[in-house]
C-alpha atoms as a PDB file:
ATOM      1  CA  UNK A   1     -43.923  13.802 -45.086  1.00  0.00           C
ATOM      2  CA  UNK A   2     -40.628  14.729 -46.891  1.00  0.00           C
ATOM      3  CA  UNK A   3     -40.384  17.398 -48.953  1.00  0.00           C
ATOM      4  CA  UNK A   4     -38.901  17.008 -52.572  1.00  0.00           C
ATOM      5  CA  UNK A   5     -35.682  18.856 -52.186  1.00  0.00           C
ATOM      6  CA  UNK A   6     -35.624  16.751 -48.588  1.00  0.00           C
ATOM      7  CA  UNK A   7     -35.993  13.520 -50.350  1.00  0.00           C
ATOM      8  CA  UNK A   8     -32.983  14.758 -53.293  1.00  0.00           C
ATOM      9  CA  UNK A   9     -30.611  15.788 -50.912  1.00  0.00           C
ATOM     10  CA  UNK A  10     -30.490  12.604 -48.572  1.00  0.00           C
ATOM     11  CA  UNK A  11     -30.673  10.484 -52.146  1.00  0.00           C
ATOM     12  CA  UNK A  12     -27.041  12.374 -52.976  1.00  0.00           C
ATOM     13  CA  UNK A  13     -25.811  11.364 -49.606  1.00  0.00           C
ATOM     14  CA  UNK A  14     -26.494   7.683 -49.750  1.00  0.00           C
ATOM     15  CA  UNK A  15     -25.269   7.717 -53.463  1.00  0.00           C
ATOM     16  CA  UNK A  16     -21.888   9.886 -52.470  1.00  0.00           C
ATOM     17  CA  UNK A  17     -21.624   6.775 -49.480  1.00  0.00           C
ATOM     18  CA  UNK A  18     -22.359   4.261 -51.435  1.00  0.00           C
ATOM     19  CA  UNK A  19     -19.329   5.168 -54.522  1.00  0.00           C
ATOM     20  CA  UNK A  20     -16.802   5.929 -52.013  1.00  0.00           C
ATOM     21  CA  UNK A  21     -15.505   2.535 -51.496  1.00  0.00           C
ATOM     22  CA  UNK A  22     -12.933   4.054 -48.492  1.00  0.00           C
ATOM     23  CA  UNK A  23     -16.194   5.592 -46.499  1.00  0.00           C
ATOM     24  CA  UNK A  24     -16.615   2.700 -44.032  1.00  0.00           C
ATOM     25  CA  UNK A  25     -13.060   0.995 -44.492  1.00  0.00           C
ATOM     26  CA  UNK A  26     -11.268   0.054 -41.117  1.00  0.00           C
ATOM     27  CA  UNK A  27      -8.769   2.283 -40.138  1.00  0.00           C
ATOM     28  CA  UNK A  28      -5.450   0.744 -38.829  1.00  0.00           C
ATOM     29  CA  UNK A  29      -3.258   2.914 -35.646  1.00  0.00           C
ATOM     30  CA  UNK A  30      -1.109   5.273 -37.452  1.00  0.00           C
ATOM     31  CA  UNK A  31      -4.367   6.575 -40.017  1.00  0.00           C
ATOM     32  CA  UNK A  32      -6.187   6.961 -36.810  1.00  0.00           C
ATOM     33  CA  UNK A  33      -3.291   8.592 -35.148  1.00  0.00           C
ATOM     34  CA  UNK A  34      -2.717  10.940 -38.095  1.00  0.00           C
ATOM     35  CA  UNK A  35      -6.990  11.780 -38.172  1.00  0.00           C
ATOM     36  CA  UNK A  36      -7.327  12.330 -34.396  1.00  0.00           C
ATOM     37  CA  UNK A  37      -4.205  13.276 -33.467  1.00  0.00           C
ATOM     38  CA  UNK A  38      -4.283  10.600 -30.451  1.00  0.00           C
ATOM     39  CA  UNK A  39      -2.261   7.586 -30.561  1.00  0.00           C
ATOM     40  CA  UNK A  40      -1.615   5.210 -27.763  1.00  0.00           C
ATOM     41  CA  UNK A  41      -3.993   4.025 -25.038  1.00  0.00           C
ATOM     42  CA  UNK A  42      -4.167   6.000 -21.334  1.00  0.00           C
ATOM     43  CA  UNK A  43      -5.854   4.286 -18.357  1.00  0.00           C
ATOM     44  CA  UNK A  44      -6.799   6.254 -15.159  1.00  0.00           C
ATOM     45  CA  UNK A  45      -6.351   4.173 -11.823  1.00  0.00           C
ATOM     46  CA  UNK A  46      -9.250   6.652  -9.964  1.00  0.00           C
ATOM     47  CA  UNK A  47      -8.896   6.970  -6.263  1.00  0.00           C
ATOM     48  CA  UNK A  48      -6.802   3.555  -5.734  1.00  0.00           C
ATOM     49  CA  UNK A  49      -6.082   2.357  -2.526  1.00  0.00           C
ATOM     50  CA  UNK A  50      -6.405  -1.095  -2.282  1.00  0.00           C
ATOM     51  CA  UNK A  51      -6.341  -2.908   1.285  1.00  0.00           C
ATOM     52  CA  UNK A  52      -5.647  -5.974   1.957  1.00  0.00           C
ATOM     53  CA  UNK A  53      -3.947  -8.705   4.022  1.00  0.00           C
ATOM     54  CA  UNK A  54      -0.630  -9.919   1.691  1.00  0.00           C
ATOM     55  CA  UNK A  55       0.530 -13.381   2.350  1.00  0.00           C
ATOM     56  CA  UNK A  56       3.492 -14.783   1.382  1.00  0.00           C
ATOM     57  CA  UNK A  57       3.554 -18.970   1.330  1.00  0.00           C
ATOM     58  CA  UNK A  58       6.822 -20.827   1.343  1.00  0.00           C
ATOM     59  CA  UNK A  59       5.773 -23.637   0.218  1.00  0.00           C
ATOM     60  CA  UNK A  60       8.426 -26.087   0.580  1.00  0.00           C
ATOM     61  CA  UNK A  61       9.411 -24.691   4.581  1.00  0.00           C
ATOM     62  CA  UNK A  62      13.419 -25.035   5.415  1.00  0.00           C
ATOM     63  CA  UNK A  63      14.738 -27.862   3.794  1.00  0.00           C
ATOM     64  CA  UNK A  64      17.638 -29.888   2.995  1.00  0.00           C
ATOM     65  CA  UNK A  65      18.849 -28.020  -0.335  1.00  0.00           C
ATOM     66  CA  UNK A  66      17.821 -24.643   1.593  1.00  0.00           C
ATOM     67  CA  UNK A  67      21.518 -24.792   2.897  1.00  0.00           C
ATOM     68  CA  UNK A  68      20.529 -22.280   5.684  1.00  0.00           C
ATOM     69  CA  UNK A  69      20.554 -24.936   8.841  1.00  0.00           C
ATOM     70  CA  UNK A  70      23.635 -27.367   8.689  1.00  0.00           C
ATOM     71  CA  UNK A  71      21.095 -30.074  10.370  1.00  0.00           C
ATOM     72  CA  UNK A  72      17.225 -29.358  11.556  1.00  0.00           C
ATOM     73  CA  UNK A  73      17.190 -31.957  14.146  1.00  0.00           C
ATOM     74  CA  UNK A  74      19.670 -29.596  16.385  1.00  0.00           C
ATOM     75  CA  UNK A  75      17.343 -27.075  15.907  1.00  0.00           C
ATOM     76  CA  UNK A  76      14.277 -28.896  16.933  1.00  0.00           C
ATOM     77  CA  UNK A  77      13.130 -29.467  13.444  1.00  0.00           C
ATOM     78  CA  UNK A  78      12.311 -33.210  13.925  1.00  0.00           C
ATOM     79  CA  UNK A  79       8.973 -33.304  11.825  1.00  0.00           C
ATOM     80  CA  UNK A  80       9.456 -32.771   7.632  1.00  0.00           C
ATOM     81  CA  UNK A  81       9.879 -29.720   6.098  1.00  0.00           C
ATOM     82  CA  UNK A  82       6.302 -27.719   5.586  1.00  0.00           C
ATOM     83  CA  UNK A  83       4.823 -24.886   4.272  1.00  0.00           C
ATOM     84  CA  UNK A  84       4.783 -21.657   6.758  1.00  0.00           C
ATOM     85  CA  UNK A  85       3.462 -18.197   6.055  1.00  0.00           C
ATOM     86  CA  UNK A  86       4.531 -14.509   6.532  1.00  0.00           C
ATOM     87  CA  UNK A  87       1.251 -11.828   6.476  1.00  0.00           C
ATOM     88  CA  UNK A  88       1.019  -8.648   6.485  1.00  0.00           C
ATOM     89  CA  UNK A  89      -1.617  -7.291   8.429  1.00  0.00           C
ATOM     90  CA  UNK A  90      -4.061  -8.881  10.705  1.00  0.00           C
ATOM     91  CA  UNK A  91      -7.728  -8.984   8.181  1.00  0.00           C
ATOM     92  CA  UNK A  92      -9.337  -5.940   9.469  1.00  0.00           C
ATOM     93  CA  UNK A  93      -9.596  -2.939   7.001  1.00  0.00           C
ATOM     94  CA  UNK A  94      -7.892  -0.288   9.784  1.00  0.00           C
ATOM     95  CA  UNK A  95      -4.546  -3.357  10.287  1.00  0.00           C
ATOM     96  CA  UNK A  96      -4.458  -4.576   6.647  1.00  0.00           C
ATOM     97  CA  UNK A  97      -1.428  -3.583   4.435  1.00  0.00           C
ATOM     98  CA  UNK A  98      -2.926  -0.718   2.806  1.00  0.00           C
ATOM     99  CA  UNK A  99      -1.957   2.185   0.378  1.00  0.00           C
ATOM    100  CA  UNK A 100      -3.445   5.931   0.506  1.00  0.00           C
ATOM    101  CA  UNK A 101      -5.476   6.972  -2.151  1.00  0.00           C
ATOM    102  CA  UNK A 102      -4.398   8.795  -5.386  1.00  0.00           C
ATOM    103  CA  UNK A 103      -4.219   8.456  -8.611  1.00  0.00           C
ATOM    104  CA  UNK A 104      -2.307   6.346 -10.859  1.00  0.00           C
ATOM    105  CA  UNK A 105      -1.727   7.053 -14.496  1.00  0.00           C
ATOM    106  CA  UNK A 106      -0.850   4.307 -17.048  1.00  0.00           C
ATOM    107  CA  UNK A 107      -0.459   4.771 -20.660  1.00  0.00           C
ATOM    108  CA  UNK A 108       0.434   2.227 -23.070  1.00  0.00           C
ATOM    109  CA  UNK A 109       2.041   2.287 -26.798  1.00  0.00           C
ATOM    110  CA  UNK A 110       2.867   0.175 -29.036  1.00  0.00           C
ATOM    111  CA  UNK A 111       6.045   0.175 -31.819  1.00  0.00           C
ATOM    112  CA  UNK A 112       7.505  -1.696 -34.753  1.00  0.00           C
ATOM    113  CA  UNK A 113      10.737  -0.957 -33.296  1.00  0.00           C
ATOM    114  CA  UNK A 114      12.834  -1.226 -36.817  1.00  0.00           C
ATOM    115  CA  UNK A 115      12.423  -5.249 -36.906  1.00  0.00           C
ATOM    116  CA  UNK A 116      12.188  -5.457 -33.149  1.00  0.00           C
ATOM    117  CA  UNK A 117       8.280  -4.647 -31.562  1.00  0.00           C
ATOM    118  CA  UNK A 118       7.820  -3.894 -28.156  1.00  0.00           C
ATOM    119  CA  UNK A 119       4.964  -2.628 -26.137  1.00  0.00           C
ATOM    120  CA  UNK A 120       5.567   0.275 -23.864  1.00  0.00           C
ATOM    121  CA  UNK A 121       3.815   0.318 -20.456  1.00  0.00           C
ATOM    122  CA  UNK A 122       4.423   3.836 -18.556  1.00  0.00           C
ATOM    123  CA  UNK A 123       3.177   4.019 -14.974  1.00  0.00           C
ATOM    124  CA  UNK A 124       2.845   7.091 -13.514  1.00  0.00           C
ATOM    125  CA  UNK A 125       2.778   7.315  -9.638  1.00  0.00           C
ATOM    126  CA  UNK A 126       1.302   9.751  -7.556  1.00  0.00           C
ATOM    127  CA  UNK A 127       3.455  13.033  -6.090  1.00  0.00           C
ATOM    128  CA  UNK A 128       2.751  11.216  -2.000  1.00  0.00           C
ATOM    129  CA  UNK A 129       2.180   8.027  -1.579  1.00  0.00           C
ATOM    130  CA  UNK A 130       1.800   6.286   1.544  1.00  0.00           C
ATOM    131  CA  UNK A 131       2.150   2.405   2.290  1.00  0.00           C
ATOM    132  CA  UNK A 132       0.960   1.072   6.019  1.00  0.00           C
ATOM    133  CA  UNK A 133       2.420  -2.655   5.938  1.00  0.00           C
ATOM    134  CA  UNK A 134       0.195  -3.540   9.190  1.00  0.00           C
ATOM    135  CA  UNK A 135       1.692  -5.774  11.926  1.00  0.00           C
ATOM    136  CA  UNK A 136       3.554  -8.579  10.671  1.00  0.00           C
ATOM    137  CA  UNK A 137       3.406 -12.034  11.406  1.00  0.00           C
ATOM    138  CA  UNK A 138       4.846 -15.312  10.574  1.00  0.00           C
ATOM    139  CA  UNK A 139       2.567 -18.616  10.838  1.00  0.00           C
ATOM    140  CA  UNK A 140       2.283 -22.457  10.393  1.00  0.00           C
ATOM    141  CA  UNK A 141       0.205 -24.307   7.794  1.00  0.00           C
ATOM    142  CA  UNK A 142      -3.065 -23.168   5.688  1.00  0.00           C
ATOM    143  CA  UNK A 143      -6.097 -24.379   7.914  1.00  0.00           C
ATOM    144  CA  UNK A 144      -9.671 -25.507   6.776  1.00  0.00           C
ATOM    145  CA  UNK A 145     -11.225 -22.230   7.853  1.00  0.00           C
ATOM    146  CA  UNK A 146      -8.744 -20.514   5.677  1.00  0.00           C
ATOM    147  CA  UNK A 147      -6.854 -19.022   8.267  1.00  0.00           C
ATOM    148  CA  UNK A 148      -2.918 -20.216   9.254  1.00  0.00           C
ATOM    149  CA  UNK A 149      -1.651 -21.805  11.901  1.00  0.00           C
ATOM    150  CA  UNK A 150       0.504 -20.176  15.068  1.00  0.00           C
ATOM    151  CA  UNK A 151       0.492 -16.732  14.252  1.00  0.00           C
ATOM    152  CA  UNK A 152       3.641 -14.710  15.828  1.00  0.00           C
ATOM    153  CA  UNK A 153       3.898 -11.212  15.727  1.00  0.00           C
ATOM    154  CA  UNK A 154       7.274 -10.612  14.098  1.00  0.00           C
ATOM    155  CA  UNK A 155       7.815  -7.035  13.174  1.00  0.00           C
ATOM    156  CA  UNK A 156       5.163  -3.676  13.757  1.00  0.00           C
ATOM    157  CA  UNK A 157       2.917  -1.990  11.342  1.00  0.00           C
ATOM    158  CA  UNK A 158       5.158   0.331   9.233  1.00  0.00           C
ATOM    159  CA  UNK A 159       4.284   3.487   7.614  1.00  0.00           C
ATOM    160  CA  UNK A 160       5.864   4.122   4.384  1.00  0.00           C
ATOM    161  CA  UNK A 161       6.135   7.581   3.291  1.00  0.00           C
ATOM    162  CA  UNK A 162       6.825   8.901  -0.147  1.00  0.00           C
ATOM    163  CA  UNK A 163       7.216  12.759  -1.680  1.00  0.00           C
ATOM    164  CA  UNK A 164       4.873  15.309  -0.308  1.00  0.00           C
ATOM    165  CA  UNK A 165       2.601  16.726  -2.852  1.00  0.00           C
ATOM    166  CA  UNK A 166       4.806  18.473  -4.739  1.00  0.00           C
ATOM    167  CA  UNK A 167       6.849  17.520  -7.770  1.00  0.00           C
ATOM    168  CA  UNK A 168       6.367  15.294 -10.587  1.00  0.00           C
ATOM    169  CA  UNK A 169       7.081  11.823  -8.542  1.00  0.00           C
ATOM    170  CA  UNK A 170       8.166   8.529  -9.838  1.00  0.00           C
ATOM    171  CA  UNK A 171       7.727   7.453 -13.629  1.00  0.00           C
ATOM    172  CA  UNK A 172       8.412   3.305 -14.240  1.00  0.00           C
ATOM    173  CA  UNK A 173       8.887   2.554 -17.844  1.00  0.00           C
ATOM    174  CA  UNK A 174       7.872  -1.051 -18.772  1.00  0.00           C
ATOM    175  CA  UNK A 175       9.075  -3.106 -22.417  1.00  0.00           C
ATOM    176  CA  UNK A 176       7.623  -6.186 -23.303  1.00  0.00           C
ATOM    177  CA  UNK A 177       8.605  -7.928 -26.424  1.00  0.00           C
ATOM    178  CA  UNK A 178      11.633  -6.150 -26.971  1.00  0.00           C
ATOM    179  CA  UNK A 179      13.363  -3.133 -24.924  1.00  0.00           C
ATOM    180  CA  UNK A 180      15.135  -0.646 -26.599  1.00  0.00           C
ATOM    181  CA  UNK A 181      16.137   0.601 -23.404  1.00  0.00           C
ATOM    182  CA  UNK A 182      17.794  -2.554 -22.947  1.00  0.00           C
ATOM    183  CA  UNK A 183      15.767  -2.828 -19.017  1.00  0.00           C
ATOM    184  CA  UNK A 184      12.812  -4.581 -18.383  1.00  0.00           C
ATOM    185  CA  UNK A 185      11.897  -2.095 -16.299  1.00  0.00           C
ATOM    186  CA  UNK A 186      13.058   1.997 -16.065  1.00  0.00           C
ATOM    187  CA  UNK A 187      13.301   4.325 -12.789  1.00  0.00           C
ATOM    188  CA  UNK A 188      13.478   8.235 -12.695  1.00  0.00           C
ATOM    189  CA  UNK A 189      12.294  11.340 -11.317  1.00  0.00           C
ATOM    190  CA  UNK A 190      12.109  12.621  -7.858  1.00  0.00           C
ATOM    191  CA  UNK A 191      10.578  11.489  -4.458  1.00  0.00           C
ATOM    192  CA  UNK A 192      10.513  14.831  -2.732  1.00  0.00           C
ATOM    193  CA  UNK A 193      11.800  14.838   1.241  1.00  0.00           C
ATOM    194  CA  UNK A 194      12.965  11.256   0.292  1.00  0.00           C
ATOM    195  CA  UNK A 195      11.549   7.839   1.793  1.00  0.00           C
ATOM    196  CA  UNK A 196      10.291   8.507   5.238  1.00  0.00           C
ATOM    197  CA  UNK A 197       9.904   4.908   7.870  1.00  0.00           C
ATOM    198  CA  UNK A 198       8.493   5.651  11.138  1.00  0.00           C
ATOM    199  CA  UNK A 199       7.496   3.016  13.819  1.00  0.00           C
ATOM    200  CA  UNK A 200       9.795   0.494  12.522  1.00  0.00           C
ATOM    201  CA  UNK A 201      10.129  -2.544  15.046  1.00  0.00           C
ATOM    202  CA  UNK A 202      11.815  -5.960  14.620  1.00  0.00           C
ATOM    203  CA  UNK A 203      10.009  -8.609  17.345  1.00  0.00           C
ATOM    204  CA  UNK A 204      12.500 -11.284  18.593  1.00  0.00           C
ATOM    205  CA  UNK A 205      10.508 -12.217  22.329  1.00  0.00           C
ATOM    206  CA  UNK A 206       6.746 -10.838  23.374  1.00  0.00           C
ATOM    207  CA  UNK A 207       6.134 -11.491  27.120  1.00  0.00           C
ATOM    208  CA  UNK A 208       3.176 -12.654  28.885  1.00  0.00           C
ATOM    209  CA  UNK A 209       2.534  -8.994  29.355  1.00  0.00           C
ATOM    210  CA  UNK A 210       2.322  -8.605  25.578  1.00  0.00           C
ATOM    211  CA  UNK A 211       5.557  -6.696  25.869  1.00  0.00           C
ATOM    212  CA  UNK A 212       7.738  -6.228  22.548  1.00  0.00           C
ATOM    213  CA  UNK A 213      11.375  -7.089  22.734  1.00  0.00           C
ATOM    214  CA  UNK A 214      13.618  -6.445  20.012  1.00  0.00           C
ATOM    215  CA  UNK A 215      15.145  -3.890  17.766  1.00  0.00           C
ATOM    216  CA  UNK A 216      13.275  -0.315  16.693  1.00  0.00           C
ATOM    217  CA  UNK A 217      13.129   2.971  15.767  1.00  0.00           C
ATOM    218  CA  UNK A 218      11.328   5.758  15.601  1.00  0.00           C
ATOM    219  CA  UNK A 219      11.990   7.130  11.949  1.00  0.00           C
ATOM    220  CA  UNK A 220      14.380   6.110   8.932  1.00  0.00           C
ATOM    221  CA  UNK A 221      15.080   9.052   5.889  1.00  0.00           C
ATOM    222  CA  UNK A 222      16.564   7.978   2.902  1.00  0.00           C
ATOM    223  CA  UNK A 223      17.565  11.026   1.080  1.00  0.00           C
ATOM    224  CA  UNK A 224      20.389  11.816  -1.585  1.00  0.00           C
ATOM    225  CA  UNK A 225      23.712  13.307  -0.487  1.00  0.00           C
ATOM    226  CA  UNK A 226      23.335  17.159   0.229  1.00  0.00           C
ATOM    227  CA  UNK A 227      19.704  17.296  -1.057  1.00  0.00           C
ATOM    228  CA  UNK A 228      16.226  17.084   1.171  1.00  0.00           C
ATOM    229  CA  UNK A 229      14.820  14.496  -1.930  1.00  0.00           C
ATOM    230  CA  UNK A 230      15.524  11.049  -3.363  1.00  0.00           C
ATOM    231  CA  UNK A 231      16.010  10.921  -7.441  1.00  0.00           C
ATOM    232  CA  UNK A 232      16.441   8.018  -9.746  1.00  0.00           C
ATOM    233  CA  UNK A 233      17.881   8.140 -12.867  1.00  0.00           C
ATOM    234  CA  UNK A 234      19.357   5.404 -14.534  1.00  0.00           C
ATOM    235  CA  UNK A 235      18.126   2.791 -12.121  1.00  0.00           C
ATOM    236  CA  UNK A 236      16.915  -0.304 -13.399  1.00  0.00           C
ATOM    237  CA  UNK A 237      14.792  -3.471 -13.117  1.00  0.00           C
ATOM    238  CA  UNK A 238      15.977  -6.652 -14.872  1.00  0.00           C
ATOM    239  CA  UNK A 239      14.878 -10.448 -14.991  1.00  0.00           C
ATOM    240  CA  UNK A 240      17.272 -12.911 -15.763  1.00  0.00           C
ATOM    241  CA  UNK A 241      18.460 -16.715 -15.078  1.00  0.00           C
ATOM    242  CA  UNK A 242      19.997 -14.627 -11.731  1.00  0.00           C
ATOM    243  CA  UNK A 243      16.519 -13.613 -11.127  1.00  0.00           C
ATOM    244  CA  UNK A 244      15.220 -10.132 -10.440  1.00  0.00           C
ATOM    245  CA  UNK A 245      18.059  -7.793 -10.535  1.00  0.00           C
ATOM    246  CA  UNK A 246      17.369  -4.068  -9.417  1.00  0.00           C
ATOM    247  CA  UNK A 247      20.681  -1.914  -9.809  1.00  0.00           C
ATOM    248  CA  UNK A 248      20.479   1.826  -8.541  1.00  0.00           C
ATOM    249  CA  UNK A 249      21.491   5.191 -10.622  1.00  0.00           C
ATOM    250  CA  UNK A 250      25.250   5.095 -11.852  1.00  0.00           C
ATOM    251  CA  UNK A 251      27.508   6.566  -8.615  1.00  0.00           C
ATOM    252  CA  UNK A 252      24.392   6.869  -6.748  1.00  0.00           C
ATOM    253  CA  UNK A 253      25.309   8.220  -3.297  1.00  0.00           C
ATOM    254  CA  UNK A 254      22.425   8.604  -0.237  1.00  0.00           C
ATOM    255  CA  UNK A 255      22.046  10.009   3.344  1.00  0.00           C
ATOM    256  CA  UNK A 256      20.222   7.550   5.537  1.00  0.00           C
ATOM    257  CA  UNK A 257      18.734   8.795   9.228  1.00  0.00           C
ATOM    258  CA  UNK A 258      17.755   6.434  11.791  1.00  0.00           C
ATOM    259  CA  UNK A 259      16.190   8.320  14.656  1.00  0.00           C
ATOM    260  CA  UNK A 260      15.569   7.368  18.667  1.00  0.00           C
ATOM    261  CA  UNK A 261      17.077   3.569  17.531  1.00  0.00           C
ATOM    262  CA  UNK A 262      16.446   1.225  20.629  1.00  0.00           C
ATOM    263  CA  UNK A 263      17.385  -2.077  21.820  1.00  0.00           C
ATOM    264  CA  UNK A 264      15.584  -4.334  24.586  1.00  0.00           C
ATOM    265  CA  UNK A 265      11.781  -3.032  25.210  1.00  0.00           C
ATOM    266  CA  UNK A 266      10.119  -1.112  22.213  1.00  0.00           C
ATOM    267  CA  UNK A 267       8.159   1.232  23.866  1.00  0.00           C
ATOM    268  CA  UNK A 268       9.888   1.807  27.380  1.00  0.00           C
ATOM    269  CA  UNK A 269      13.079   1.166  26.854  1.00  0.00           C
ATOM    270  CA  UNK A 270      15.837   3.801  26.439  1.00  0.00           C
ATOM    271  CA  UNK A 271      16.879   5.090  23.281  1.00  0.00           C
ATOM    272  CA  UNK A 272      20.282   4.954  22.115  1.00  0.00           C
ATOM    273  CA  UNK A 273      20.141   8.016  19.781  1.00  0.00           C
ATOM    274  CA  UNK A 274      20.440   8.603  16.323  1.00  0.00           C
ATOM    275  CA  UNK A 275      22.582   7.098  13.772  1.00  0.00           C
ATOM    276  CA  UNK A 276      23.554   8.806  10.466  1.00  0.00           C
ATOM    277  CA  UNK A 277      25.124   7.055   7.794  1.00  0.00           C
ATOM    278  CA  UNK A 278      26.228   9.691   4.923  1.00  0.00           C
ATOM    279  CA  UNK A 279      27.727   9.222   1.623  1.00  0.00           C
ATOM    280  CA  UNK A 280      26.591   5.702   1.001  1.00  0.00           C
ATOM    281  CA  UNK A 281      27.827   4.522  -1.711  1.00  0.00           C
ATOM    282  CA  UNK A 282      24.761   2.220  -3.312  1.00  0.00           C
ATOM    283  CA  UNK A 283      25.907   3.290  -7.364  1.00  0.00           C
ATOM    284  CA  UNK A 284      27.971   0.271  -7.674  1.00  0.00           C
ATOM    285  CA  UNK A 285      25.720  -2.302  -6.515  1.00  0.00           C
ATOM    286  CA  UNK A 286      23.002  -4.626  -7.017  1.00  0.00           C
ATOM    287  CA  UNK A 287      20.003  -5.690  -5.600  1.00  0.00           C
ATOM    288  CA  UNK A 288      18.989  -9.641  -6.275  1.00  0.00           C
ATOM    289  CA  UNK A 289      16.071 -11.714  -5.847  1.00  0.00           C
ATOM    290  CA  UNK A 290      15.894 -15.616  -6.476  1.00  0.00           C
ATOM    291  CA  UNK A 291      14.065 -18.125  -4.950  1.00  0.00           C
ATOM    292  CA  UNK A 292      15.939 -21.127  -3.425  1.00  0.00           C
END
């Protein structure tokens, strides 16, 4: 049983409740920012690393208004145009395209933006970061069982290497709505030691021997002029009636390595060295992406 002061003192707090109208009001973003000192939302990608085999369909196949065959028939082409498939990786979880695990930050804000709102997506990724594409192939038509027709090896599993623990790594700024940054999409900071490619291999012929003939090498660095890293600053992502439109850092310049490059057999044949290419000039240019 209560006690009579007990029963007094929680009377006083249900009557101080009950007369202050602004007790149990909604609060809108900025009186919650200005209470808790948080604004914003932050969401924690925990030990990603998806895996998975990446298809891309082309659904139409080469046709007429393609303009890259002058006439199909010479080429063999006698049936209709139809859909064909490139995939990365061959289904199993150790050949998939896959990504290493780590962290990815994203954190989100809103703003009035003087007359013009926007929502502002940052994405945070990881210091290292590694990307295995798997084996590539190119195939025919989607089958019943859900798998594709023909498969053909065309190019060898990749490994993708970005920064090496160290550093702050890549930041992508994303506004929706409006940009004040005038970009759909933002690039900066640092990849330390650069982009790293090894076992790259372009398949033209594979013999009955399951020998791969074409074009390889054992490593590609991308790095800037006179540094060991690769930095962005400046470079952007746009979408437009041209379609996606990536344009590097203003005067950009880069150092790119191709080590053991070989020609003929990929894994017997004879090296022809290395090739360095060294202030390349990429500032100036863009990268597009349409479909057709």
């Amino acid at each position: 049983m209560f006690s009579k002061t007990t029963k007094i003192v929680l009377g006083l707090c249900i009557a101080s409740v009950a007369h202050s109208g602004y007790a149990l009001e909604l609060m809108d973003n900025d009186a919650m920012s200005a209470s808790t000192g948080q604004d914003g939302l932050t969401i924690t990608l925990k030990d990603f690393a998806p895996n998975m085999r990446l298809n891309w369909i082309d659904t139409n196949g080469v046709n007429a208004t393609d303009n890259v065959l002058p006439d199909r028939t010479l080429y063999g082409f006698n049936a209709p145009a139809s859909a064909g498939v490139v995939m990365f990786g061959d289904g199993t979880t150790a050949g998939n395209f896959r990504i290493s695990q780590s962290d990815i930050v994203l954190k989100l804000d809103t703003d009035a933006g003087n007359g013009a709102p926007f929502l502002n997506l940052n994405i945070q990724l990881p210091q290292q970061l590694t990307i295995n594409t798997g084996d590539i192939f190119v195939a025919g038509e989607r089958q019943a069982d859900g798998s594709y027709a023909n498969p053909k090896k065309i190019m060898r599993n990749m490994t993708v290497e970005m920064g090496d623990g160290s550093g702050q790594g890549l930041g992508l700024t994303i506004q929706l709505g409006n940009s004040p940054l005038s970009h759909f999409l933002t690039i900066s900071g640092t990849i330390k030691q650069g982009i790293r490619v090894s076992n790259l291999g372009i398949i033209s012929e594979t013999d009955v021997g399951n020998n791969e003939f074409g074009i390889g090498m054992a490593k590609m660095t991308i790095r800037d002029t006179h540094t060991q890293d690769l930095t962005f600053s400046g470079a952007t992502v746009d979408l437009t009636n041209r379609g996606l439109i990536f344009t590097p850092s203003a005067n950009k310049k880069i150092n790119v390595l191709m080590q053991d490059l070989k020609f003929g057999n990929l894994d017997t044949g004879q090296g022809i060295g290395d090739i360095a290419l060294s202030n390349l000039a990429i500032g100036n240019n863009t990268i597009t992406i349409v479909g057709h």
